[in-house]
C-alpha atoms as a PDB file:
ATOM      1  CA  UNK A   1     180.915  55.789 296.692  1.00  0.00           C
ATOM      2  CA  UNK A   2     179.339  53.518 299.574  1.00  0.00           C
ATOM      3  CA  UNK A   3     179.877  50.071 300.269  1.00  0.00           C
ATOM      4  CA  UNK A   4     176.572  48.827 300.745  1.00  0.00           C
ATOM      5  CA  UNK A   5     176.273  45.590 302.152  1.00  0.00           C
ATOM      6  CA  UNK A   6     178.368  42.998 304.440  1.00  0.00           C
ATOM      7  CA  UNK A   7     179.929  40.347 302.047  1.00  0.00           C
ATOM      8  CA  UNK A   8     183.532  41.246 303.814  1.00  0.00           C
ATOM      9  CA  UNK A   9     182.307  39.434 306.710  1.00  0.00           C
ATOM     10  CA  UNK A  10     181.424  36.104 304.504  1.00  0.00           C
ATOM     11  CA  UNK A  11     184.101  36.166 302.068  1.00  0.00           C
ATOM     12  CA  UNK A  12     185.688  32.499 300.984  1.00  0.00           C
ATOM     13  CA  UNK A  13     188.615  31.462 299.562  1.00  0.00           C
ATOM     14  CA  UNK A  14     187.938  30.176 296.182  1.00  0.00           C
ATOM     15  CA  UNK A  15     184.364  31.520 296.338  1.00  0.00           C
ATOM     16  CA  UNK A  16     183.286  35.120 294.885  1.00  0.00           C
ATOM     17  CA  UNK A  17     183.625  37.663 296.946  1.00  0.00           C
ATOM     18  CA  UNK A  18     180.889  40.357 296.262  1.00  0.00           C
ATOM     19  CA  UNK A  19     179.924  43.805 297.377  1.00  0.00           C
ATOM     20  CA  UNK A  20     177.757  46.510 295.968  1.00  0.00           C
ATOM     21  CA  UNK A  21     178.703  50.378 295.513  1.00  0.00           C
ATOM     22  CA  UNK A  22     176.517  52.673 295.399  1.00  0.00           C
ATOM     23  CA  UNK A  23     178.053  56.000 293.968  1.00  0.00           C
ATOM     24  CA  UNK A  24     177.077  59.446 295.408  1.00  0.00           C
ATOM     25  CA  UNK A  25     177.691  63.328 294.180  1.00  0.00           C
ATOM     26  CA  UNK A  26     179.947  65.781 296.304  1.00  0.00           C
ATOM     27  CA  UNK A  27     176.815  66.064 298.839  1.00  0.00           C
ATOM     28  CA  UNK A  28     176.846  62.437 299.424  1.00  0.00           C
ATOM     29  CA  UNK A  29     172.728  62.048 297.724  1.00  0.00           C
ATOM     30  CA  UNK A  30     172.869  58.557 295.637  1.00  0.00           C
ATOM     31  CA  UNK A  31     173.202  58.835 291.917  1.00  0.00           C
ATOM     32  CA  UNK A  32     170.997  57.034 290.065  1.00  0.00           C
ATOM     33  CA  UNK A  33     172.242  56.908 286.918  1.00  0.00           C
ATOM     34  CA  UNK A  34     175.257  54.796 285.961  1.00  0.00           C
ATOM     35  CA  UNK A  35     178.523  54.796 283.481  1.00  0.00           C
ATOM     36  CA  UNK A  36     181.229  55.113 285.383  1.00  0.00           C
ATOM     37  CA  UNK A  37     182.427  51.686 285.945  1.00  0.00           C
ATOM     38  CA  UNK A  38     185.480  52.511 283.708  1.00  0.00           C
ATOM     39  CA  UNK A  39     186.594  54.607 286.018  1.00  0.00           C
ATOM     40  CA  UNK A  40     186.476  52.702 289.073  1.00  0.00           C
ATOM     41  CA  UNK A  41     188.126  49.607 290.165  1.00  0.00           C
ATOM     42  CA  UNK A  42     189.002  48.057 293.536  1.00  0.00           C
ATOM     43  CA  UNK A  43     192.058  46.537 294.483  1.00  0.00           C
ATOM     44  CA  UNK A  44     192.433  43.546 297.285  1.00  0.00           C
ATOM     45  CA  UNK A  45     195.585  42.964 297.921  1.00  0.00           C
ATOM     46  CA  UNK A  46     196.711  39.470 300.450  1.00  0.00           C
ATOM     47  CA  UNK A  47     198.625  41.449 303.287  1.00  0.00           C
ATOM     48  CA  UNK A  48     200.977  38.494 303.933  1.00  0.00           C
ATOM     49  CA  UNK A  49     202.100  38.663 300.750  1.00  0.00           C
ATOM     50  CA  UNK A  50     201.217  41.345 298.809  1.00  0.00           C
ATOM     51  CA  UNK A  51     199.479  39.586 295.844  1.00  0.00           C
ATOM     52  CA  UNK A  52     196.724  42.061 294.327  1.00  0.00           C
ATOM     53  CA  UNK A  53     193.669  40.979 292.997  1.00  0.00           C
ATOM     54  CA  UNK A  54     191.503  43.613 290.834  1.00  0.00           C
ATOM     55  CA  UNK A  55     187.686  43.119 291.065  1.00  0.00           C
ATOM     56  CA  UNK A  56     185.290  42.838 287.924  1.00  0.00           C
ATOM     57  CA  UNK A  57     183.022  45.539 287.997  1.00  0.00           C
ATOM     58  CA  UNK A  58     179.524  45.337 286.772  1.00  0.00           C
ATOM     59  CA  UNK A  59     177.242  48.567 285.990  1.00  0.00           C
ATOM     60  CA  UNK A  60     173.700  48.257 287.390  1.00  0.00           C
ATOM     61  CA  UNK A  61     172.707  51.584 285.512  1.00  0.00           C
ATOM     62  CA  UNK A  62     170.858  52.733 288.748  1.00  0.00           C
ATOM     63  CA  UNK A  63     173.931  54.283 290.252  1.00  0.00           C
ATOM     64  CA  UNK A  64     175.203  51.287 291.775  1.00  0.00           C
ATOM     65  CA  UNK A  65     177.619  48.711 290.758  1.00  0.00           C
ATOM     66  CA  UNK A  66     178.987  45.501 291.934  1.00  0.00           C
ATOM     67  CA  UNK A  67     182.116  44.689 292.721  1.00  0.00           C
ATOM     68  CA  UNK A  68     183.382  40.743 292.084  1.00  0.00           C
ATOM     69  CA  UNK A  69     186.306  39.225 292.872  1.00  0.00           C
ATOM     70  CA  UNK A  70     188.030  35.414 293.488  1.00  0.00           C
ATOM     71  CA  UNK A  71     190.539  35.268 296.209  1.00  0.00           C
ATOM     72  CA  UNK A  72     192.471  32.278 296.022  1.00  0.00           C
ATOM     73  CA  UNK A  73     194.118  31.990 299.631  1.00  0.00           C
ATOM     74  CA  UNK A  74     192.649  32.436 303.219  1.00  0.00           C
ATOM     75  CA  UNK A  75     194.232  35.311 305.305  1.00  0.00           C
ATOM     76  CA  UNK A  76     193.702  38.535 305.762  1.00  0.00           C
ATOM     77  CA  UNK A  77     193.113  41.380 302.819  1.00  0.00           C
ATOM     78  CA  UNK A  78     193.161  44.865 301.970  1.00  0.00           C
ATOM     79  CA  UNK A  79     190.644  46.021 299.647  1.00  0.00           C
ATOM     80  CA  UNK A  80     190.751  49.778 298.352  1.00  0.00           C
ATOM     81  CA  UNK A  81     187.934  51.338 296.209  1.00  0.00           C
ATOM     82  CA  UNK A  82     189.613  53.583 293.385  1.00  0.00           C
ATOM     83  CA  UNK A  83     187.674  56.192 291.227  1.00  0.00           C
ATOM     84  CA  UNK A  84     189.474  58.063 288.565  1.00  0.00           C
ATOM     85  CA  UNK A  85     192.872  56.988 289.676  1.00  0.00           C
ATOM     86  CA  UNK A  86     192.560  58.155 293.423  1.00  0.00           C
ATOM     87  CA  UNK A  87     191.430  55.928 296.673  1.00  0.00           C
ATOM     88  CA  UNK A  88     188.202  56.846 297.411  1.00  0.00           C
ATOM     89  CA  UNK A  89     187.177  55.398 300.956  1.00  0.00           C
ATOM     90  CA  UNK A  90     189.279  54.315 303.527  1.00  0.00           C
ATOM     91  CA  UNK A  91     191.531  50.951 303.306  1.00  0.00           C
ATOM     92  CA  UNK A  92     189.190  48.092 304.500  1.00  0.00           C
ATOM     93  CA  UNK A  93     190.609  45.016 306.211  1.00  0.00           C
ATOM     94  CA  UNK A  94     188.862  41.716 305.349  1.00  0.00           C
ATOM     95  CA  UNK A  95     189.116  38.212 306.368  1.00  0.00           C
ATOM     96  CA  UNK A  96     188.767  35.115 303.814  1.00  0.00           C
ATOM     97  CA  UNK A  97     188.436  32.149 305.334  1.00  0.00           C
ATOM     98  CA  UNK A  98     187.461  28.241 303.525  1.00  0.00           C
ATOM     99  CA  UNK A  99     189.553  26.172 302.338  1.00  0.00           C
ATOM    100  CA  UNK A 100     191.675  28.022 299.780  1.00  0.00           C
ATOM    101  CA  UNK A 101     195.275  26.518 299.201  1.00  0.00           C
ATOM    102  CA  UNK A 102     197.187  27.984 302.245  1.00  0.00           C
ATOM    103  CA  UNK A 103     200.928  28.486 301.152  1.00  0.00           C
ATOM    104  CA  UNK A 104     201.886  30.128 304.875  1.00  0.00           C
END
């Protein structure tokens, strides 16, 4: 799977955070059929203090899917993609900024 688009670079506190993934077979072509949004997830997780967030993930049926998620706090995050239990693409670093409640 492929993160698509930039929305790490404009993610808010209190304001969704969303990103598409486009999902690929062991060549890397695109798939363009869907269904496997019950196997995915992705996890962000606030590195100052560890609190995990799990994105909703919504099926497209074209292969891609999009990943939605509310983080509550500014600061930096981890987000991981998982597919059938294992991490799929490297650990990505993001920054939230707004005005989210800052407990720091």
């Amino acid at each position: 799977v492929i993160p698509l688009n930039d929305a790490i670079d404009n993610a808010q506190a209190m304001g969704y955070f969303e990103f598409i993934v486009q999902a690929v077979d062991k060549y890397g072509n695109y798939l363009s059929v869907g269904g496997d949004e019950g196997a995915m997830y992705v996890q962000m997780m606030r590195n100052l203090t560890g609190d995990i967030f799990t994105a909703e993930i919504v099926d497209n049926e074209d292969g891609t899917y999009i990943a939605r998620v509310l983080p509550e706090q500014t600061g930096y995050y981890t987000l991981n993609l998982v597919v059938n239990g294992a991490v799929v693409l490297p650990s990505v670093t993001a920054t939230v900024t707004g005005f989210g409640t800052l407990k720091e």
